[in-house]
Protein backbone atom coordinates (compact mmCIF):
# COMPACT_ATOMS: atom_id res chain seq x y z
CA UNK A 1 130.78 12.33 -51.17
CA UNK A 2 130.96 8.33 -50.28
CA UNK A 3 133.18 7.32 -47.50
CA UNK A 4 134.17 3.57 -47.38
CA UNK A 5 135.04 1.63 -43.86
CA UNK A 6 136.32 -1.74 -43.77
CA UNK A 7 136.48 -4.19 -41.28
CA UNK A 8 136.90 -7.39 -40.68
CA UNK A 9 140.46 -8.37 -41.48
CA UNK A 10 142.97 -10.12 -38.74
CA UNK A 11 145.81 -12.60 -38.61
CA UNK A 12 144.38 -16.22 -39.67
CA UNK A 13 146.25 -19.16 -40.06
CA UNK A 14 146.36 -21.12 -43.50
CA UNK A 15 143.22 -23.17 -44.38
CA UNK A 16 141.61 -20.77 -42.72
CA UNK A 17 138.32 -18.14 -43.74
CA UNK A 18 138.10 -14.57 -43.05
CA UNK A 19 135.01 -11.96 -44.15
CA UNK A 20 135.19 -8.72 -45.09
CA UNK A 21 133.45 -5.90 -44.54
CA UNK A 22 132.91 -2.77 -46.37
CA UNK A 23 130.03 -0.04 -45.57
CA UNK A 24 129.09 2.94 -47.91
CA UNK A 25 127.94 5.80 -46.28
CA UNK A 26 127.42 9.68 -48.00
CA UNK A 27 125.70 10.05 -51.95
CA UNK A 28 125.59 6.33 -51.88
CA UNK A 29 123.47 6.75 -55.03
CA UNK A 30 126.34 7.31 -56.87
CA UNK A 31 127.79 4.23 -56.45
CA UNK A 32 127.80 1.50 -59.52
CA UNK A 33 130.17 -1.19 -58.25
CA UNK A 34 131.84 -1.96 -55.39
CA UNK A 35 135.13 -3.86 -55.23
CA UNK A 36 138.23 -5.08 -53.56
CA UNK A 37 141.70 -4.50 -54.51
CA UNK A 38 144.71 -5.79 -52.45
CA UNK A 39 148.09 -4.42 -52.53
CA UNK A 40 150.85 -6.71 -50.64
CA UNK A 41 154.19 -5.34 -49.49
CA UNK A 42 156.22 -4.55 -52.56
CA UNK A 43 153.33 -5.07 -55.56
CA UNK A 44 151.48 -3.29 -56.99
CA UNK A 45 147.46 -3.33 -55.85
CA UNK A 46 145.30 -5.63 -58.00
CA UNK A 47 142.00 -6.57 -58.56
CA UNK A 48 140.26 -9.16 -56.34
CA UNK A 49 136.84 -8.96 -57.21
CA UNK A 50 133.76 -6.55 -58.07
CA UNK A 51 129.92 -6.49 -58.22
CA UNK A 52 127.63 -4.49 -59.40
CA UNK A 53 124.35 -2.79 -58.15
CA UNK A 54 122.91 -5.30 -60.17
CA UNK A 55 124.93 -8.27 -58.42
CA UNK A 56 126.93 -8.85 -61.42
CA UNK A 57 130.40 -10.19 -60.24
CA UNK A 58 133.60 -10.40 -61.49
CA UNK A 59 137.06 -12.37 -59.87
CA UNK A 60 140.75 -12.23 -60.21
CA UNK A 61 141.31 -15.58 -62.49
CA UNK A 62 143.52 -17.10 -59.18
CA UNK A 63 141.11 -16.56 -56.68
CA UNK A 64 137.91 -18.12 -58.33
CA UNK A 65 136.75 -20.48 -56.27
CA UNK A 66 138.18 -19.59 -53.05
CA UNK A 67 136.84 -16.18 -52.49
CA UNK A 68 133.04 -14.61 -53.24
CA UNK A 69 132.32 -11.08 -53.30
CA UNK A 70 128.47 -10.36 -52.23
CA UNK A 71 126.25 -7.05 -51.51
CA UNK A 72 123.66 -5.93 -49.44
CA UNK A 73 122.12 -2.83 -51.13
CA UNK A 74 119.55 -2.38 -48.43
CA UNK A 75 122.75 -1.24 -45.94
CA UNK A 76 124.88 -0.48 -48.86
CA UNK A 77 127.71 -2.81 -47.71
CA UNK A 78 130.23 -5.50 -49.78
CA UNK A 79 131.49 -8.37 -48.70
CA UNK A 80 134.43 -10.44 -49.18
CA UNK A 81 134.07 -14.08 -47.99
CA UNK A 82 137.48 -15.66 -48.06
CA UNK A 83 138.35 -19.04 -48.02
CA UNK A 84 141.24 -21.67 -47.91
CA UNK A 85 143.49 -19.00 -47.78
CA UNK A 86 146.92 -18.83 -48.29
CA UNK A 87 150.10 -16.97 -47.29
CA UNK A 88 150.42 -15.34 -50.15
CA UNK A 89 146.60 -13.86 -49.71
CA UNK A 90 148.54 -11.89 -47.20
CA UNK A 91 148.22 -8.51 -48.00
CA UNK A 92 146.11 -4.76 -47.44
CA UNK A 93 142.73 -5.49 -48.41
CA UNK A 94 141.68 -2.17 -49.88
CA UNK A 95 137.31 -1.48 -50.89
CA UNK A 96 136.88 0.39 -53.75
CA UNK A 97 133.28 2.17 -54.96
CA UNK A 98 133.09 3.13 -58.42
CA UNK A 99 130.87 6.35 -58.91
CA UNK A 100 128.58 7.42 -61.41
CA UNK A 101 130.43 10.86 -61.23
CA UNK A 102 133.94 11.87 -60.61
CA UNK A 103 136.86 9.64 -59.62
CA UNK A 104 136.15 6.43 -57.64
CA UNK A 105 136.36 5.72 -54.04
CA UNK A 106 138.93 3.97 -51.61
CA UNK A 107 138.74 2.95 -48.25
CA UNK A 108 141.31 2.91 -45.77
CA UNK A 109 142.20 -0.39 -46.12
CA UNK A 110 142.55 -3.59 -43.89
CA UNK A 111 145.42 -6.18 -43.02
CA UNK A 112 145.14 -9.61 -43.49
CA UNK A 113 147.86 -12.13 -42.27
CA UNK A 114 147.75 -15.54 -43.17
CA UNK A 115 150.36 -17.51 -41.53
CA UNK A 116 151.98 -20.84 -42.98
């Protein structure tokens, strides 16, 4: 089994950066990307970026630029630098680990508030 914690999430004001954590623990072995979704209060959760064990990335078209997924293998962790963010970035910032078997991982998820 993987288990998935986040941190780093808070209340930020707009302009401002936040960074996301997420650490893998368990059959971390398993794991072929990592990822964060976000789901904000009345949407449905979508895609904010992913990388793979390889460090292959990929971004939600609207957030290029602004926000940059990374990894550290070596302690099996993801980040999610965020920058120049916005109100509407508010939202449950969910990490997500991909497996090579069986049905993918979620973490518990962390808030972010960005205030106007």
């Amino acid at each position: 089994q993987v288990q998935l914690v986040e941190s780093g999430g808070g209340l930020v004001q707009a302009g401002g950066s936040l960074r996301l954590s997420c650490a893998a623990s368990g059959t971390t072995f398993t794991i072929n990307a990592m990822g964060w979704y976000r789901q904000a209060p009345g949407k449905q959760r979508e895609l904010v970026a992913s990388i793979t064990r390889g460090g292959s990335t990929n971004y939600a078209d609207s957030l290029k630029g602004r926000f940059t997924i990374s990894r550290e293998n070596a302690k099996n962790t993801v980040y999610l630098q965020m920058n120049s963010l916005k109100p509407e970035d508010t939202a449950v910032y969910y990490c997500n680990a991909d497996l090579r078997y069986g049905p993918s991982r979620w973490g518990q998820g962390t808030q972010v508030t960005v205030s106007s």
